[in-house]
N, C-alpha and C. Protein backbone atom coordinates (compact mmCIF):
# COMPACT_ATOMS: atom_id res chain seq x y z
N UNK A 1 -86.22 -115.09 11.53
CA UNK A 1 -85.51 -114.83 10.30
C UNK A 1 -85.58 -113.33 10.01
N UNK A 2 -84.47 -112.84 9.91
CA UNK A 2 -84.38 -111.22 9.64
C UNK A 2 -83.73 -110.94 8.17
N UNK A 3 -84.34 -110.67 7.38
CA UNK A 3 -84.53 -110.20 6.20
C UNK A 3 -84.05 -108.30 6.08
N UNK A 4 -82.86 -108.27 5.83
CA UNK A 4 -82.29 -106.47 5.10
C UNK A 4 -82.39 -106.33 3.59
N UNK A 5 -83.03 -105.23 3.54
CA UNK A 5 -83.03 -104.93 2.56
C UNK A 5 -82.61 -103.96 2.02
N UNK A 6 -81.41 -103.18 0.88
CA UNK A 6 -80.73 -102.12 0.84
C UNK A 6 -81.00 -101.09 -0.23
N UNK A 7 -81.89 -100.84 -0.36
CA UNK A 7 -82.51 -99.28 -1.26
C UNK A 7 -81.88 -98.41 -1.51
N UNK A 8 -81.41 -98.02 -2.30
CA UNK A 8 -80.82 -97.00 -2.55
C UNK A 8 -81.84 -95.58 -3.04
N UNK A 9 -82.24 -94.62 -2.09
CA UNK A 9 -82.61 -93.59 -2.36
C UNK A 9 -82.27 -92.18 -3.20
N UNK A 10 -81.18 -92.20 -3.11
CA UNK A 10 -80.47 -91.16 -3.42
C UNK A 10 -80.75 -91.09 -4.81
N UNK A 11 -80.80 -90.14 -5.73
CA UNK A 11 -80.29 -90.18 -6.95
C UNK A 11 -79.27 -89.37 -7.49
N UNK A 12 -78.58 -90.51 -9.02
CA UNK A 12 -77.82 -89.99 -9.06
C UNK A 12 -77.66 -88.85 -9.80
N UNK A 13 -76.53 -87.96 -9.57
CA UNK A 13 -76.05 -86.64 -9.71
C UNK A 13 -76.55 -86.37 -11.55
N UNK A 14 -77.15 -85.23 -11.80
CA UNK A 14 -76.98 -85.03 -13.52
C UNK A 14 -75.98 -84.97 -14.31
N UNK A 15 -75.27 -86.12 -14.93
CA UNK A 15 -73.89 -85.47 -15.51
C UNK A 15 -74.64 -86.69 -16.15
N UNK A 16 -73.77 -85.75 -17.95
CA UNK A 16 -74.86 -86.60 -19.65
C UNK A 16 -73.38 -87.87 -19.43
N UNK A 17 -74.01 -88.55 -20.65
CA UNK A 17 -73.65 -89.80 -21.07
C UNK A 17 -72.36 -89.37 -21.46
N UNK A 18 -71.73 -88.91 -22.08
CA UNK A 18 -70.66 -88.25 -22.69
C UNK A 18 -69.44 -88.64 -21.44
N UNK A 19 -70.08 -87.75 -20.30
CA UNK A 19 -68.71 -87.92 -19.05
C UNK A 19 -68.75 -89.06 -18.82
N UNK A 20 -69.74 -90.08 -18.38
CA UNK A 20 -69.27 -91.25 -18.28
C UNK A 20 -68.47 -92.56 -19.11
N UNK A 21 -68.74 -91.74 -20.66
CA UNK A 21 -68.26 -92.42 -21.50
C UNK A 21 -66.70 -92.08 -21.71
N UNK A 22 -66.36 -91.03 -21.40
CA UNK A 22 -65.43 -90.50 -20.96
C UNK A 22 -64.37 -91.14 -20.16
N UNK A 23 -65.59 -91.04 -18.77
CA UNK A 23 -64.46 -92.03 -17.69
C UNK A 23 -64.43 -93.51 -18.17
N UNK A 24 -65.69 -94.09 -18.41
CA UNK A 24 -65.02 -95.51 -19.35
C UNK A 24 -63.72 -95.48 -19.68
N UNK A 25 -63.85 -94.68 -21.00
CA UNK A 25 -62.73 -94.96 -21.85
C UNK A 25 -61.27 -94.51 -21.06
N UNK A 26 -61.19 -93.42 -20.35
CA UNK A 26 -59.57 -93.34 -19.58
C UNK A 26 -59.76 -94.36 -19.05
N UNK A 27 -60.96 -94.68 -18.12
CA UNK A 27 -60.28 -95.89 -16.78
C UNK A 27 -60.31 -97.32 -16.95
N UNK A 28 -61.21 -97.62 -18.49
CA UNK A 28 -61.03 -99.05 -19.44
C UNK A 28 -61.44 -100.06 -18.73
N UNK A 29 -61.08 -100.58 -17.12
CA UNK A 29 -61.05 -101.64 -16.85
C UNK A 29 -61.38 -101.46 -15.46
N UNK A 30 -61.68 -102.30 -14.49
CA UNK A 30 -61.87 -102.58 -13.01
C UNK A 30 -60.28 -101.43 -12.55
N UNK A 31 -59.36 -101.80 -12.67
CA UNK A 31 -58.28 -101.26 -12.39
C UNK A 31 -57.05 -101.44 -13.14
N UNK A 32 -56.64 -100.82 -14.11
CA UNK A 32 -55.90 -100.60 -15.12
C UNK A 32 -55.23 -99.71 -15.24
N UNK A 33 -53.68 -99.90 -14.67
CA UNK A 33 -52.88 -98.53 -14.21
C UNK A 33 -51.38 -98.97 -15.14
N UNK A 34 -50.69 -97.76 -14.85
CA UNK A 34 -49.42 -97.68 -15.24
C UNK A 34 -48.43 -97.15 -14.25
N UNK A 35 -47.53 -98.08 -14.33
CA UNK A 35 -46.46 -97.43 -13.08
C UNK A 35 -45.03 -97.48 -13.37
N UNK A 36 -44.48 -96.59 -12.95
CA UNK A 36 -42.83 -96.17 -13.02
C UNK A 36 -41.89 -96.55 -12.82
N UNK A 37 -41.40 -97.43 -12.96
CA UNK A 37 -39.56 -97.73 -12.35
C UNK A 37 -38.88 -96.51 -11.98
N UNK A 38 -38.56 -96.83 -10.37
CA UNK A 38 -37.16 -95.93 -10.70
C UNK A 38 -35.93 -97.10 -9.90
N UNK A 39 -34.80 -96.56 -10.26
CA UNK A 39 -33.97 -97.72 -10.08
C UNK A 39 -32.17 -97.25 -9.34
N UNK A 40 -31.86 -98.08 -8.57
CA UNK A 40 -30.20 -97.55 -7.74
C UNK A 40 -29.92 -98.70 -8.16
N UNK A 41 -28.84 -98.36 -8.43
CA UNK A 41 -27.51 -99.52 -9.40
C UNK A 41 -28.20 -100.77 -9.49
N UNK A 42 -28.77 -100.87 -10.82
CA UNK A 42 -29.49 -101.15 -11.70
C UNK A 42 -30.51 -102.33 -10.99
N UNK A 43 -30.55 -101.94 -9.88
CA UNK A 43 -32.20 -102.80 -9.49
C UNK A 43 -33.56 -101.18 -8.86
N UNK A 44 -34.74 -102.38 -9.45
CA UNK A 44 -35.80 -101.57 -9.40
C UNK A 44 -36.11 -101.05 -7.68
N UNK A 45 -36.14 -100.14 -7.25
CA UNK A 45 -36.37 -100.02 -5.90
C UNK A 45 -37.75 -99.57 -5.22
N UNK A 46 -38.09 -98.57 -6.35
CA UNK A 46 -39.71 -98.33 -6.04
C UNK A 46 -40.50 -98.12 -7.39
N UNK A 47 -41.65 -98.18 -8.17
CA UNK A 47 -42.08 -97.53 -8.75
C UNK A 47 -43.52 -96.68 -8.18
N UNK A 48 -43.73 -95.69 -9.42
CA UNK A 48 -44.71 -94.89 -8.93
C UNK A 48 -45.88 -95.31 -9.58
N UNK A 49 -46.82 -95.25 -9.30
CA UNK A 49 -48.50 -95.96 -10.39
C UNK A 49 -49.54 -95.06 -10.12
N UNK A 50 -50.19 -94.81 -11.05
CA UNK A 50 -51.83 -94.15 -10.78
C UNK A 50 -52.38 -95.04 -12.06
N UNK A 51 -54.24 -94.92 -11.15
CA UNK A 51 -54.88 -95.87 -11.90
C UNK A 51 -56.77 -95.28 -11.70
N UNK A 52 -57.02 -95.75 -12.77
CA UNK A 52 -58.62 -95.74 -12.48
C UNK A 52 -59.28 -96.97 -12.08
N UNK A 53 -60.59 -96.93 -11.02
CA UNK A 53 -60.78 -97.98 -10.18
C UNK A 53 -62.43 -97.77 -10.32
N UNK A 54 -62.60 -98.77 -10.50
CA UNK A 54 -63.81 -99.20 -10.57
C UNK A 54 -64.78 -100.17 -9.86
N UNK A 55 -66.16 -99.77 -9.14
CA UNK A 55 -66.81 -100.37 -7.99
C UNK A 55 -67.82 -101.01 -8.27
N UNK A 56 -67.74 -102.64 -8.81
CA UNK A 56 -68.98 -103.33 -9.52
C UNK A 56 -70.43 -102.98 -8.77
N UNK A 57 -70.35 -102.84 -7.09
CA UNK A 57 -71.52 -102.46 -6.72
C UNK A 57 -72.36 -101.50 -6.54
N UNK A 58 -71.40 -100.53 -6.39
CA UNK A 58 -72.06 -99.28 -6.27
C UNK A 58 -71.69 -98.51 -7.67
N UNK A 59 -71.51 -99.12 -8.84
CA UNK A 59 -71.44 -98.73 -9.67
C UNK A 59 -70.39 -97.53 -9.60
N UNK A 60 -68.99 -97.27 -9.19
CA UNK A 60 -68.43 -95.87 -8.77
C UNK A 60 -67.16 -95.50 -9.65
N UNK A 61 -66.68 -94.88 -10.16
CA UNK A 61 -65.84 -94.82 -10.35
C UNK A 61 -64.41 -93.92 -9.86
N UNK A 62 -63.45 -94.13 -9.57
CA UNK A 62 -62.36 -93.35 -8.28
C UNK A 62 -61.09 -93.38 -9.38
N UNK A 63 -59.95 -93.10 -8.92
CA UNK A 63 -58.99 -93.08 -9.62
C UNK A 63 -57.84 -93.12 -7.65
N UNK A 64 -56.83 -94.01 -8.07
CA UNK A 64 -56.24 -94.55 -7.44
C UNK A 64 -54.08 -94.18 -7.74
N UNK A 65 -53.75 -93.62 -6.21
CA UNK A 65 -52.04 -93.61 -6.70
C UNK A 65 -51.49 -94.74 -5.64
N UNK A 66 -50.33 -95.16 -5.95
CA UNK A 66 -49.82 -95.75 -4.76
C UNK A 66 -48.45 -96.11 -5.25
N UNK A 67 -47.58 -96.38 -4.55
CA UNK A 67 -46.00 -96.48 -4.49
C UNK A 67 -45.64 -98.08 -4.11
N UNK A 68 -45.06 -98.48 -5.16
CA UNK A 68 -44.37 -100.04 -5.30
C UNK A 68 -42.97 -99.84 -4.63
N UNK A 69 -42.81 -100.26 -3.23
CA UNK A 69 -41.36 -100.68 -2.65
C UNK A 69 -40.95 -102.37 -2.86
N UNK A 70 -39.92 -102.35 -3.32
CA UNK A 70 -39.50 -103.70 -3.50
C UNK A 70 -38.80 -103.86 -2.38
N UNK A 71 -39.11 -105.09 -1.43
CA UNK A 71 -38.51 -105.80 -0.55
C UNK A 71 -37.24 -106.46 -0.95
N UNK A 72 -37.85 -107.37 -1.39
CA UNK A 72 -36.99 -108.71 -2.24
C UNK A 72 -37.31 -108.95 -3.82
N UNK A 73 -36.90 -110.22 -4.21
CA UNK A 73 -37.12 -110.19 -5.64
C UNK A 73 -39.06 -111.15 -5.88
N UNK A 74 -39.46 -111.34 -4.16
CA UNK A 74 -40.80 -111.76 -4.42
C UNK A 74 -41.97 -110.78 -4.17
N UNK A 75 -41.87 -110.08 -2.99
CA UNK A 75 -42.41 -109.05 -2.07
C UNK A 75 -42.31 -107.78 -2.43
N UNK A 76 -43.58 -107.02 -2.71
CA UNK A 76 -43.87 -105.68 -2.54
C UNK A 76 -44.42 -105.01 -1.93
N UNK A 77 -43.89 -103.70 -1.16
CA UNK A 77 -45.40 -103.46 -0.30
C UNK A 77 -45.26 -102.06 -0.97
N UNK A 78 -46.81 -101.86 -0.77
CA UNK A 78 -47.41 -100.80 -1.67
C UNK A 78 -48.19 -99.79 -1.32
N UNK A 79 -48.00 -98.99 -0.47
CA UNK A 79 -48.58 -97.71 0.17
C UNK A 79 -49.53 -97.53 -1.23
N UNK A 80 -50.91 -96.87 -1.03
CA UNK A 80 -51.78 -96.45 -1.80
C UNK A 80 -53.05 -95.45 -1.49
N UNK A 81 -53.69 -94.46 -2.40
CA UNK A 81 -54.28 -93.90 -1.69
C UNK A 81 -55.34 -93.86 -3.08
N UNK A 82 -56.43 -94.09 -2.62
CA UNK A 82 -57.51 -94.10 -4.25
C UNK A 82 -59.04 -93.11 -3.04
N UNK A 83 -59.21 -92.57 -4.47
CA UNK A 83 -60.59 -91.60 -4.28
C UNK A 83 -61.60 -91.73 -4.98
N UNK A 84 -62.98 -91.86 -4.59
CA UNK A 84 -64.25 -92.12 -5.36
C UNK A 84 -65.22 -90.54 -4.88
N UNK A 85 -64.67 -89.64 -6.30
CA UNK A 85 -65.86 -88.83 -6.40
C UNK A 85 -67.08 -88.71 -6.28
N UNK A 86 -67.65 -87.36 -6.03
CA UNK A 86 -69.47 -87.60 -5.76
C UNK A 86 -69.74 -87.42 -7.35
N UNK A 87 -69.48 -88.52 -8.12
CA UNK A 87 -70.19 -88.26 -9.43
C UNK A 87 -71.00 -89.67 -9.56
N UNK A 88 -71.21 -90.46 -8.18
CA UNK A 88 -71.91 -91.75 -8.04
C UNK A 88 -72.41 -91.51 -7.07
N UNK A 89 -73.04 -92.56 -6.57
CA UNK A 89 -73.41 -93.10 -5.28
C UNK A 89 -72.86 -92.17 -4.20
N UNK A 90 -71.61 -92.99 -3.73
CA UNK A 90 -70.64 -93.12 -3.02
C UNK A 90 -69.57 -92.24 -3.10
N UNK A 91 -69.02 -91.48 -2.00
CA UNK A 91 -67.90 -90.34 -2.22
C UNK A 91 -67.21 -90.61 -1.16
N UNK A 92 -66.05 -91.54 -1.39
CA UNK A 92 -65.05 -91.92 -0.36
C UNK A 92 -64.07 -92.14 -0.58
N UNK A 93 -62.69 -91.83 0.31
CA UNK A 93 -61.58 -92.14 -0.01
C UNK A 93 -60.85 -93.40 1.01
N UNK A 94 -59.49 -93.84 0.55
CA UNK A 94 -59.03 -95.12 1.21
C UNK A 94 -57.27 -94.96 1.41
N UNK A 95 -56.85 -95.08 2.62
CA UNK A 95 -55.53 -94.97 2.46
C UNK A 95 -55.06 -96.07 3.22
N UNK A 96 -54.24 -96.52 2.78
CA UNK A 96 -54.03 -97.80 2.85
C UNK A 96 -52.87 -98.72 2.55
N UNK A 97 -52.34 -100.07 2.95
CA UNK A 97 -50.65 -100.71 2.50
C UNK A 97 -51.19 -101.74 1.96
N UNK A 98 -50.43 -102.16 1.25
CA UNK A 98 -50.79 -103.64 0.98
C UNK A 98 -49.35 -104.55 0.60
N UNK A 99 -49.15 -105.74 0.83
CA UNK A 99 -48.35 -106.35 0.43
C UNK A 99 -48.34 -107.74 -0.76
N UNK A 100 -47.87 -107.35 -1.95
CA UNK A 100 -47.62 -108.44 -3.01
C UNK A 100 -46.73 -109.57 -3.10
N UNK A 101 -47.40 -110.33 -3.19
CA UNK A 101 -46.65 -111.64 -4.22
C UNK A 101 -46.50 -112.00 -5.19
N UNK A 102 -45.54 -111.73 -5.84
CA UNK A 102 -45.66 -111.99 -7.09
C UNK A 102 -44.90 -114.03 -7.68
N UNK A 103 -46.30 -114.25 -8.32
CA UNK A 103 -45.70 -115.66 -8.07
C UNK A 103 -45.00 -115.79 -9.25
N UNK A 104 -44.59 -115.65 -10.26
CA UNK A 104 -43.44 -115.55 -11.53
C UNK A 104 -42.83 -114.27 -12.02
N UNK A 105 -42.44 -114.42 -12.25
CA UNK A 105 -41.00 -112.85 -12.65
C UNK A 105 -41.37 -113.34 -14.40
N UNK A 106 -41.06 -112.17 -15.43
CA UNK A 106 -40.66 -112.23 -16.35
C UNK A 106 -41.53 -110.87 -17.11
N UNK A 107 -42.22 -111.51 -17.94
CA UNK A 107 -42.73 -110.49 -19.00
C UNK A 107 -44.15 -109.96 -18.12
N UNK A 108 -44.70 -111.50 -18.15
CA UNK A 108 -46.26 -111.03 -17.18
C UNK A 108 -45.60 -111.83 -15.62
N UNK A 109 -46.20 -110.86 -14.80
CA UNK A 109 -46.31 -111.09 -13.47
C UNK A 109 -47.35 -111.23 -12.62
N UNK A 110 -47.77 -111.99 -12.35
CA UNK A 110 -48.95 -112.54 -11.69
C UNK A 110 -48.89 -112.18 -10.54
N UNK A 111 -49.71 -111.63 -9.63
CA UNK A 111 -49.30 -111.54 -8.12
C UNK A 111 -50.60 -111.59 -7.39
N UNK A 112 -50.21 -111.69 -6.03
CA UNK A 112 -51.84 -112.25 -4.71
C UNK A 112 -51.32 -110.81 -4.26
N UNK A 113 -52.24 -110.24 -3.47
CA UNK A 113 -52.06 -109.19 -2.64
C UNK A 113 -52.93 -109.53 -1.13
N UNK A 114 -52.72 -108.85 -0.47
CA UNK A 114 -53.38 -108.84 1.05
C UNK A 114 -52.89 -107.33 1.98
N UNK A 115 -54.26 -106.50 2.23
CA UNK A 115 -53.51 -105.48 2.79
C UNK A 115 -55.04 -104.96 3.31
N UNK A 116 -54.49 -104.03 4.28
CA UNK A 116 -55.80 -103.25 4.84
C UNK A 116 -55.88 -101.79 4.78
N UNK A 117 -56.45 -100.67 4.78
CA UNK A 117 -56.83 -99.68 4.76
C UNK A 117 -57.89 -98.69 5.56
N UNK A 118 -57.77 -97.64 5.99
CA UNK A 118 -58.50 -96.69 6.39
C UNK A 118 -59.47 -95.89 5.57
N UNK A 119 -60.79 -96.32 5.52
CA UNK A 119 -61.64 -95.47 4.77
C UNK A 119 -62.20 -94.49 5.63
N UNK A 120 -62.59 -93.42 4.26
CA UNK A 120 -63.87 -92.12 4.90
C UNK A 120 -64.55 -92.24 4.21
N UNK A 121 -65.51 -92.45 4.61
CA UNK A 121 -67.26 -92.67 3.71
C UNK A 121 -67.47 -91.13 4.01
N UNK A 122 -67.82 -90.00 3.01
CA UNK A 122 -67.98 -88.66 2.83
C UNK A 122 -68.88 -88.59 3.25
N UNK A 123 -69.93 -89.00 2.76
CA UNK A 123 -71.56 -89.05 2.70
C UNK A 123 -72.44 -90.09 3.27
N UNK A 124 -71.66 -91.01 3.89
CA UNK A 124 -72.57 -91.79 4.67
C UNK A 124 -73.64 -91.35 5.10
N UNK A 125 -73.79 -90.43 5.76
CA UNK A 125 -75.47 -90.32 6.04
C UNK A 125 -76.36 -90.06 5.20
N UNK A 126 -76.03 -90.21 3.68
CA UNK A 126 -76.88 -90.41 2.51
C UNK A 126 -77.76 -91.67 3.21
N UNK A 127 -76.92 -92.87 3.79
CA UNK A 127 -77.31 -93.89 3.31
C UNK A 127 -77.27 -94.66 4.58
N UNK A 128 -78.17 -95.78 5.07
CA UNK A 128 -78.44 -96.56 6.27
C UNK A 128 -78.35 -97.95 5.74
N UNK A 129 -76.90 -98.43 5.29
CA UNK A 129 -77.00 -100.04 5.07
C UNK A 129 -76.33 -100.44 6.25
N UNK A 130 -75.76 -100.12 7.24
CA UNK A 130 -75.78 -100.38 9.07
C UNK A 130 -74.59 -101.39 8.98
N UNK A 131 -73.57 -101.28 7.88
CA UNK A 131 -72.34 -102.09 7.63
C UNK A 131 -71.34 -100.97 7.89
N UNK A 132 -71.43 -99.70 7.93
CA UNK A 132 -70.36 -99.07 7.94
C UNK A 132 -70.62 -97.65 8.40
N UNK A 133 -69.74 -97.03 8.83
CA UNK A 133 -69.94 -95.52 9.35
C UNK A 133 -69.66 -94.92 8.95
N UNK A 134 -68.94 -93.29 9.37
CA UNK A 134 -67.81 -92.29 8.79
C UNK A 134 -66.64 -92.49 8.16
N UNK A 135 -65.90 -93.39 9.78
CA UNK A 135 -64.68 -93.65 9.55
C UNK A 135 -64.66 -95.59 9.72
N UNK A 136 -64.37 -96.01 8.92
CA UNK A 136 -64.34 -97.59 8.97
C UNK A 136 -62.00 -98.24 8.53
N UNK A 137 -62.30 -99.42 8.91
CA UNK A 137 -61.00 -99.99 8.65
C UNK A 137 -61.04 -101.09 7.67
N UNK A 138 -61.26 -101.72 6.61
CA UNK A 138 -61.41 -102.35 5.50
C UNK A 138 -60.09 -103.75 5.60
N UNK A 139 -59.80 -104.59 5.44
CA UNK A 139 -58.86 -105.87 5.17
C UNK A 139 -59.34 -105.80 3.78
N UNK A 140 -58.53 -106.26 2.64
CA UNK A 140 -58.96 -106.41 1.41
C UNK A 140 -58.07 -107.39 1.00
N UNK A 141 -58.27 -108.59 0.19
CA UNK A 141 -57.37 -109.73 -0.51
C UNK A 141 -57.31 -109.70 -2.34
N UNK A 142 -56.55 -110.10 -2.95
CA UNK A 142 -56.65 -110.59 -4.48
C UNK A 142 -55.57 -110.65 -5.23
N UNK A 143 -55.96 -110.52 -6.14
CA UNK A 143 -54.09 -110.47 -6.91
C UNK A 143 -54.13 -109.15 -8.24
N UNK A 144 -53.36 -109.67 -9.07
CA UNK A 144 -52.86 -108.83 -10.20
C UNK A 144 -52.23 -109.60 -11.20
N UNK A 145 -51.95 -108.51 -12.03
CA UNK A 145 -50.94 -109.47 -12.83
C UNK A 145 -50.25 -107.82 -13.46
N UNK A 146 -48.92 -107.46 -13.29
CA UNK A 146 -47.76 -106.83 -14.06
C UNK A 146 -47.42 -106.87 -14.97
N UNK A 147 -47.59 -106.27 -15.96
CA UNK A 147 -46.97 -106.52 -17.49
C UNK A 147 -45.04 -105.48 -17.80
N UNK A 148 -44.29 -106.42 -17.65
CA UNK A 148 -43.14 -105.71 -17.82
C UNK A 148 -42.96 -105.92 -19.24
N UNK A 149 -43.43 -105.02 -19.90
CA UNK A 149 -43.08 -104.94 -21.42
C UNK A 149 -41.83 -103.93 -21.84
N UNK A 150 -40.60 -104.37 -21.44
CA UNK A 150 -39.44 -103.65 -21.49
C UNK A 150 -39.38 -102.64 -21.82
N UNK A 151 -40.01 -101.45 -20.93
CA UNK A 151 -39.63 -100.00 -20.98
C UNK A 151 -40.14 -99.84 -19.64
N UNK A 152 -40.30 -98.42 -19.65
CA UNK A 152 -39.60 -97.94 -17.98
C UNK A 152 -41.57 -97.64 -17.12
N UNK A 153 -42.51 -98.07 -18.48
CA UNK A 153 -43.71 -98.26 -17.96
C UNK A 153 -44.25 -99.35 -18.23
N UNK A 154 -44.71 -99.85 -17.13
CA UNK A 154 -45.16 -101.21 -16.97
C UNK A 154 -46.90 -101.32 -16.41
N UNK A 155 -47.83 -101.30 -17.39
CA UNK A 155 -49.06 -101.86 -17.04
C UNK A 155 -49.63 -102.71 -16.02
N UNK A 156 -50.73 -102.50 -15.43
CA UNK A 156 -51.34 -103.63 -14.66
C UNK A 156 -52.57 -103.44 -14.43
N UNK A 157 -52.87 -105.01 -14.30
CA UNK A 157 -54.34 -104.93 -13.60
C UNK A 157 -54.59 -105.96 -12.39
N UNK A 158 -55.59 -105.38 -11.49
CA UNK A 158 -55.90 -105.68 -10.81
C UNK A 158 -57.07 -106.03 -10.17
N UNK A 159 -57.48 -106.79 -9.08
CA UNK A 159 -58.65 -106.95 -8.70
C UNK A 159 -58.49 -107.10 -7.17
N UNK A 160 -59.53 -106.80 -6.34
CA UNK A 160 -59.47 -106.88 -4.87
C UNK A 160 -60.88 -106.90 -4.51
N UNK A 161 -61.24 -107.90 -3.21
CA UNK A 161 -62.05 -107.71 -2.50
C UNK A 161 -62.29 -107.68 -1.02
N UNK A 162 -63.01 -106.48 -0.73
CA UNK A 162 -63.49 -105.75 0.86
C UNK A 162 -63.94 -107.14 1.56
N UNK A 163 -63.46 -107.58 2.46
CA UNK A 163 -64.05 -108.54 3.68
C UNK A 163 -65.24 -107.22 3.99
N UNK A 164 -65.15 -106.01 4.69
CA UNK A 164 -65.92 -105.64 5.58
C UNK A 164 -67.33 -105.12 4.77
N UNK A 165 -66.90 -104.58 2.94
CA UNK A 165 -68.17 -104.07 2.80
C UNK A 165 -68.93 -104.92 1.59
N UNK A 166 -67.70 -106.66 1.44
CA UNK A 166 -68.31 -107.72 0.99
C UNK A 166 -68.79 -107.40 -1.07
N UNK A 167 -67.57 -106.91 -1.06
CA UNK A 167 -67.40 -106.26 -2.67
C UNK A 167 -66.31 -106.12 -3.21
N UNK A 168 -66.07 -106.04 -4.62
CA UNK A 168 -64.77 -106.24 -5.32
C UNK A 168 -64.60 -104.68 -6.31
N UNK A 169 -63.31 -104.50 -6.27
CA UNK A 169 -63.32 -103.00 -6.90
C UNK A 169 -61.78 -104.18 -8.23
């Protein structure tokens, strides 16, 4: 029976209560963004979104952009690129596609996602949890939900979780 155990040595960086209360309040939620319509004879074709993102385990906080292409009237795929500053733990970025479902159309939109990504762990050699390296490849699953509250910005939130590093942002 082999027993790991994952310590975190490092400590974290000096920055007062204030900045973090700070990033609280812009980034509010796990992932809570706003994104853009833009539109060719009068259907939506892409919008634009940035968001703040938040890492229940490593406690992190990143801020996240990515681009909504509409396929069809079910399917989105969503180029994205989110960054987690060294003001935690963890200082890594993720670039990455993902593709949506959205299972009802209307005011709120509910959707599953499934997509994978290219991470850079900055600072990995902070740290020896023997799950991941420099450069790693991530699969991630979950959904959302869209709020089209008839104007040309539309809210959302989201949730996702890492198969490879077995965590939800």
């Amino acid at each position: 029976m082999k027993i790991n155990l994952i310590v975190m040595e490092r400590k974290r960086p000096n920055i007062s209560q204030a900045f973090y209360l700070f990033l609280f309040v812009i980034l509010l939620f796990p992932h809570f963004a706003y994104s853009r319509p833009y539109r060719t004879e009068k259907k939506e074709t892409f919008m634009l979104g940035v968001g703040g993102l938040y890492n229940f385990q490593t406690e992190s906080f990143g801020v996240d952009a990515r681009i909504l292409i509409n396929l069809n009237n079910r399917f989105t795929l969503v180029p994205k690129f989110s960054y987690y500053p060294p003001v935690s733990y963890i200082n890594e970025f993720y670039i990455g596609i993902d593709i949506n479902y959205y299972i009802l159309k209307g005011k709120i939109q509910p959707y599953l996602l499934v997509g994978g990504a290219f991470n850079r762990w900055i600072n990995n050699e902070d740290y020896s949890f023997g799950t991941g390296n420099r450069d790693n490849y991530v699969i991630e699953a979950g959904g959302g939900i869209l709020f089209n509250i008839g104007c040309r910005i539309k809210p959302y939130i989201e949730y996702r979780y890492s198969f490879k590093w077995k965590e939800g942002v």
